[in-house]
N, C-alpha and C. Protein backbone atom coordinates (compact mmCIF):
# COMPACT_ATOMS: atom_id res chain seq x y z
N UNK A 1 -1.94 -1.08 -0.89
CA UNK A 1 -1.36 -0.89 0.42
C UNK A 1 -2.42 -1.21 1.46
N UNK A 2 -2.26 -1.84 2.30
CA UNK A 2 -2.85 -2.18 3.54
C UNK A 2 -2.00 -2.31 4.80
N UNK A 3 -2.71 -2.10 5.90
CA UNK A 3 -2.01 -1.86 7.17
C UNK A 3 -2.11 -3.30 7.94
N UNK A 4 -0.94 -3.88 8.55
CA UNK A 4 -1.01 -5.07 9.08
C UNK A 4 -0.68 -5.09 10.47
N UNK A 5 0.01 -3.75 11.05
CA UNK A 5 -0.09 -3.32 12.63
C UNK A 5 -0.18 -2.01 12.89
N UNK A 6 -0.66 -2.18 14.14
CA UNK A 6 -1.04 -0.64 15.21
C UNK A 6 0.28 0.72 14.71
N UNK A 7 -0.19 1.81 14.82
CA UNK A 7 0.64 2.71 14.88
C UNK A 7 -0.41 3.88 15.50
N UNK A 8 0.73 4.90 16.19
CA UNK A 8 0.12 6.00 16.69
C UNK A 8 0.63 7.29 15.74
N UNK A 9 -0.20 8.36 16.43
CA UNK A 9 0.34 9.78 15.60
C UNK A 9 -0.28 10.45 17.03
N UNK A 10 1.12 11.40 17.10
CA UNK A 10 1.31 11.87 18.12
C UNK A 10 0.97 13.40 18.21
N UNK A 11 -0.17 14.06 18.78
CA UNK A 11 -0.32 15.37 18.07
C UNK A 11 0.01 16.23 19.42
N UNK A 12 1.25 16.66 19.55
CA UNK A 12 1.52 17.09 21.14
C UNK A 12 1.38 18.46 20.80
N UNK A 13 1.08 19.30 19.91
CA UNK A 13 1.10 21.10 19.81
C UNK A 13 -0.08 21.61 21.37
N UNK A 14 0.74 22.39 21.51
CA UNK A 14 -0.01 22.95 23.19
C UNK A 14 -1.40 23.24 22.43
N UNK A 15 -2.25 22.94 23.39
CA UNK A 15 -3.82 22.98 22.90
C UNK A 15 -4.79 21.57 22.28
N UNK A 16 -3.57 21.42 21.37
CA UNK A 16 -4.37 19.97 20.50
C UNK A 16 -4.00 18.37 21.29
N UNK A 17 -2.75 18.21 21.95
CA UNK A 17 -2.14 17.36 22.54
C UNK A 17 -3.67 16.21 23.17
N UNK A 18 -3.08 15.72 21.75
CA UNK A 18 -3.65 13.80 21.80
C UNK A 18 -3.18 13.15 20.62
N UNK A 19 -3.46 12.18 21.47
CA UNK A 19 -2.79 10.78 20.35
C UNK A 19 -4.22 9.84 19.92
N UNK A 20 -3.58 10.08 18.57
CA UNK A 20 -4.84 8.87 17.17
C UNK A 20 -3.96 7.57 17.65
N UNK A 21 -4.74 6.20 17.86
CA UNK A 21 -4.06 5.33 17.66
C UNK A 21 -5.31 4.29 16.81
N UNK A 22 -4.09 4.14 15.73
CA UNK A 22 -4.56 3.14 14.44
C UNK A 22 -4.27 1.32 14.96
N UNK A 23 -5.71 1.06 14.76
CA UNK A 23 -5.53 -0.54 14.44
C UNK A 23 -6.30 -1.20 13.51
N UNK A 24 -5.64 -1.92 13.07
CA UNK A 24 -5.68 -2.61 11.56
C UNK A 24 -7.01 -4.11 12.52
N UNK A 25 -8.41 -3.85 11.70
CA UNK A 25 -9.08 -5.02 11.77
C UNK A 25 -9.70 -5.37 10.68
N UNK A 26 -9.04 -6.35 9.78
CA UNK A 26 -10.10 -7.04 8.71
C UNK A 26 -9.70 -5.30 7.42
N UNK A 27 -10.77 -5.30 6.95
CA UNK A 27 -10.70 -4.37 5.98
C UNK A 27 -10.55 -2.59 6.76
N UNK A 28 -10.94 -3.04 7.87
CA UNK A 28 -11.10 -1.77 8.52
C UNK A 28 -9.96 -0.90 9.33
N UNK A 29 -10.18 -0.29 9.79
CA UNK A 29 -8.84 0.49 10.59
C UNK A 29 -9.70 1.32 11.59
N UNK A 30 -9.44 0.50 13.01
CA UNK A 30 -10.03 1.38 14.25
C UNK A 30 -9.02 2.36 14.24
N UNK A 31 -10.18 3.53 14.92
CA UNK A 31 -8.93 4.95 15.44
C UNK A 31 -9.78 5.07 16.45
N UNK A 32 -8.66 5.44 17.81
CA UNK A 32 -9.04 5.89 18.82
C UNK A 32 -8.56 7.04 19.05
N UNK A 33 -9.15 7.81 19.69
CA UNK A 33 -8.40 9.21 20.57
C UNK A 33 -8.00 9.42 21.69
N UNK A 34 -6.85 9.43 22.27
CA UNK A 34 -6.68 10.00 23.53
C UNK A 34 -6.44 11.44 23.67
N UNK A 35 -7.06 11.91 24.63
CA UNK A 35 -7.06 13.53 24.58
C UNK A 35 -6.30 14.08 26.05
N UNK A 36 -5.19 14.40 26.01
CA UNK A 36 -4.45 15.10 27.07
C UNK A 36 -4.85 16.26 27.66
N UNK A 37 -6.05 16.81 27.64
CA UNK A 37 -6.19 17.76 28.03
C UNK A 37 -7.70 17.66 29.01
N UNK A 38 -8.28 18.80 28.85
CA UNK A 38 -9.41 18.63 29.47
C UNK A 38 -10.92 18.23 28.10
N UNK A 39 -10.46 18.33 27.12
CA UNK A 39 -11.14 18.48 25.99
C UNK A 39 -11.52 16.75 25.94
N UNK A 40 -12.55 16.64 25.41
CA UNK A 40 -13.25 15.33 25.54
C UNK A 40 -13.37 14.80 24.09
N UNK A 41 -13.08 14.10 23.07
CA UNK A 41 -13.34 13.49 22.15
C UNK A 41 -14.76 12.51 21.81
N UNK A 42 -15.56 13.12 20.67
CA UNK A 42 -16.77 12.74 20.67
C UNK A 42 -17.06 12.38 19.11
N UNK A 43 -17.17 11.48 19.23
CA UNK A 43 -16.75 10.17 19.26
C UNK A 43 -15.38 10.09 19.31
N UNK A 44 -15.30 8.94 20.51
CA UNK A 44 -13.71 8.57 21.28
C UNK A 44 -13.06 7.49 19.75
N UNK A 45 -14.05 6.74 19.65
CA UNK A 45 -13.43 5.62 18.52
C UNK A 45 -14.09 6.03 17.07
N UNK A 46 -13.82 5.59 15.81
CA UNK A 46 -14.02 5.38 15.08
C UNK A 46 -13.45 4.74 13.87
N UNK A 47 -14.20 3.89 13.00
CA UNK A 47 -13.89 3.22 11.97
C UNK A 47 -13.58 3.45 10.32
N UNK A 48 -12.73 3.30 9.95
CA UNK A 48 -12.94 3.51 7.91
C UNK A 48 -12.42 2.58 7.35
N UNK A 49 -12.82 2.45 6.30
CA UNK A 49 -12.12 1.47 5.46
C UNK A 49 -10.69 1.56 4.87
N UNK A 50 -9.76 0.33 5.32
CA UNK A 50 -8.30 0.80 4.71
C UNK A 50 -8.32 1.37 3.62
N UNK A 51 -8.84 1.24 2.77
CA UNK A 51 -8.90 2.15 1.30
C UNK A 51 -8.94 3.47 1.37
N UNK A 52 -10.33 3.67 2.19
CA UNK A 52 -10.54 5.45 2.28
C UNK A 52 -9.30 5.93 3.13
N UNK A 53 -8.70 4.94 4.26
CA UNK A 53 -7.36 5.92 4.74
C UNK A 53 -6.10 5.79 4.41
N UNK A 54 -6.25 4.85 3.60
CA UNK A 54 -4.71 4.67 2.25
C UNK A 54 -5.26 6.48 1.51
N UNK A 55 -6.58 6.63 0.82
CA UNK A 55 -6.67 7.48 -0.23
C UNK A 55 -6.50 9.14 0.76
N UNK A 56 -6.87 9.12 1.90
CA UNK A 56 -6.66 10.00 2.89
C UNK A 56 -5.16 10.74 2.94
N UNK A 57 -4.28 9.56 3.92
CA UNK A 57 -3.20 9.94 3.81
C UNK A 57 -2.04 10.41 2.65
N UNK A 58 -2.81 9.69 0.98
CA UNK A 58 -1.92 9.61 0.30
C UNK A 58 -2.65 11.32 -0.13
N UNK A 59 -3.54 11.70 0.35
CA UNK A 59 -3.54 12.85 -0.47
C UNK A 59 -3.29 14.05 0.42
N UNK A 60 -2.87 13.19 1.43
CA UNK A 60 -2.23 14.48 2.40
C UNK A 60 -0.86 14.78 2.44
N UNK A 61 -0.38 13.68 1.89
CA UNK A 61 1.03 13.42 1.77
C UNK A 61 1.34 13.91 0.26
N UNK A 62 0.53 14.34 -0.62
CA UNK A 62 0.89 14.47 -1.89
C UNK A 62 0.82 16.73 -1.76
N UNK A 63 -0.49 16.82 -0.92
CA UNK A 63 -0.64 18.20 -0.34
C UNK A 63 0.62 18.58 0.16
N UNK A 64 1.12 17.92 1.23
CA UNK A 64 2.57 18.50 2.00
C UNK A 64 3.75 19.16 1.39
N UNK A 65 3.70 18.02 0.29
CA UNK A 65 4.78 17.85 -0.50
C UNK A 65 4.73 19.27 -2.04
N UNK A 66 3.17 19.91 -1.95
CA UNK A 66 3.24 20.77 -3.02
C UNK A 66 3.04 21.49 -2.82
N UNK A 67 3.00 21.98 -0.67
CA UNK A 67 3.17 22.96 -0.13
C UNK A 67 4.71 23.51 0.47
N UNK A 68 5.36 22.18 0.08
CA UNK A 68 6.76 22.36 0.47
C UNK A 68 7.39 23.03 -1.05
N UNK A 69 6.81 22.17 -2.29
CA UNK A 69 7.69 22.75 -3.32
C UNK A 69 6.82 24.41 -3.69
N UNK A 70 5.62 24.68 -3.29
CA UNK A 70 5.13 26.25 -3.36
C UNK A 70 6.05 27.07 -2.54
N UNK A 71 6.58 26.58 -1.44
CA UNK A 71 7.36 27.59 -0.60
C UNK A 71 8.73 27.68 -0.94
N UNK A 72 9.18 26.70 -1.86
CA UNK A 72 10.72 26.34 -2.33
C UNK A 72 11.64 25.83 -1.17
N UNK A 73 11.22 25.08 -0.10
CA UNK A 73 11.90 24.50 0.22
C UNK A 73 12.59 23.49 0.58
N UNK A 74 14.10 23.57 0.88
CA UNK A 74 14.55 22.39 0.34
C UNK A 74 14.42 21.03 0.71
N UNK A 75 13.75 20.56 1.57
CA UNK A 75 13.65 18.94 1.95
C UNK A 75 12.58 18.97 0.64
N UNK A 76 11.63 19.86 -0.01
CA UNK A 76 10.91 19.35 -1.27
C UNK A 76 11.78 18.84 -2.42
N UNK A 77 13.44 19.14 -2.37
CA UNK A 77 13.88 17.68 -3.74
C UNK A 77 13.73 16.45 -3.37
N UNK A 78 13.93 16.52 -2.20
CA UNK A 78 14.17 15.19 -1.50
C UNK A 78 13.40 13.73 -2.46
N UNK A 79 13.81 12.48 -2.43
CA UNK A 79 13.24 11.93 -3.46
C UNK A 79 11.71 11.46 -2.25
N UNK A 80 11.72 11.09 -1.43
CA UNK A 80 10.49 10.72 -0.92
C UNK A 80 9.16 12.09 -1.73
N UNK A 81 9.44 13.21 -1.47
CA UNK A 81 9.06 14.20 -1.25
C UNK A 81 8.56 14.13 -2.76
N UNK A 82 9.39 13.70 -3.89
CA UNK A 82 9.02 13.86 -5.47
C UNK A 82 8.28 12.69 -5.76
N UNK A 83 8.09 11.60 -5.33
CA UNK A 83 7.20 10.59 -5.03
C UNK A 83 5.93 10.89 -4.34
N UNK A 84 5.72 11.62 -3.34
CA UNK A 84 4.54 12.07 -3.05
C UNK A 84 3.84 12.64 -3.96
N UNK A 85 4.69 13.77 -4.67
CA UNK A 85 3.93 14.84 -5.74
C UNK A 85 3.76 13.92 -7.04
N UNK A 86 3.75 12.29 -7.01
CA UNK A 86 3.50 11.92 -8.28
C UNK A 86 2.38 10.42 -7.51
N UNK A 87 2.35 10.99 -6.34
CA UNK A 87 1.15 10.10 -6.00
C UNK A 87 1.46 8.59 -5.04
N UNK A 88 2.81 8.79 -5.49
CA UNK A 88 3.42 7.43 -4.64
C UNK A 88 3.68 7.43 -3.55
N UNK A 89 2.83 6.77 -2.83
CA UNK A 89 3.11 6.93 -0.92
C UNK A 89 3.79 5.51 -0.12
């Protein structure tokens, strides 16, 4: 898996409210921060390798998914959701 355009993630919870925005360069993946608040981001940019944030997300996405089936609930049958817990993102 590799990323071939920009996407954001939107973190609006009162307090944390800023946006990551991902761009795909070469092997790498810039992230920037915008911070809505008065809170300053230090370091504003930074870089990783698509790999380390393919292996990132997929293991956050595999976490979600075996905190959804620990709590028993139900969007955890869901088939996306049983694909996470077997690693497939």
């Amino acid at each position: 898996m590799s990323f071939s355009v920009s996407f954001e993630v939107d973190l609006y919870a009162q307090g944390i409210e800023r946006t990551l925005i991902f761009r795909p360069s070469g092997d790498l993946v810039m992230i920037h921060c915008e911070s809505r608040t008065d809170w300053v981001p230090d370091p504003e940019r930074e870089s990783v390798a698509q790999s380390e944030l393919v292996a990132m997300l997929s293991k956050l996405a595999g976490d979600f998914a075996r905190g959804l089936k620990a709590i028993g609930s139900e969007p955890s049958e869901a088939a996306r959701i049983e694909r996470w817990l077997k690693g497939e993102v």
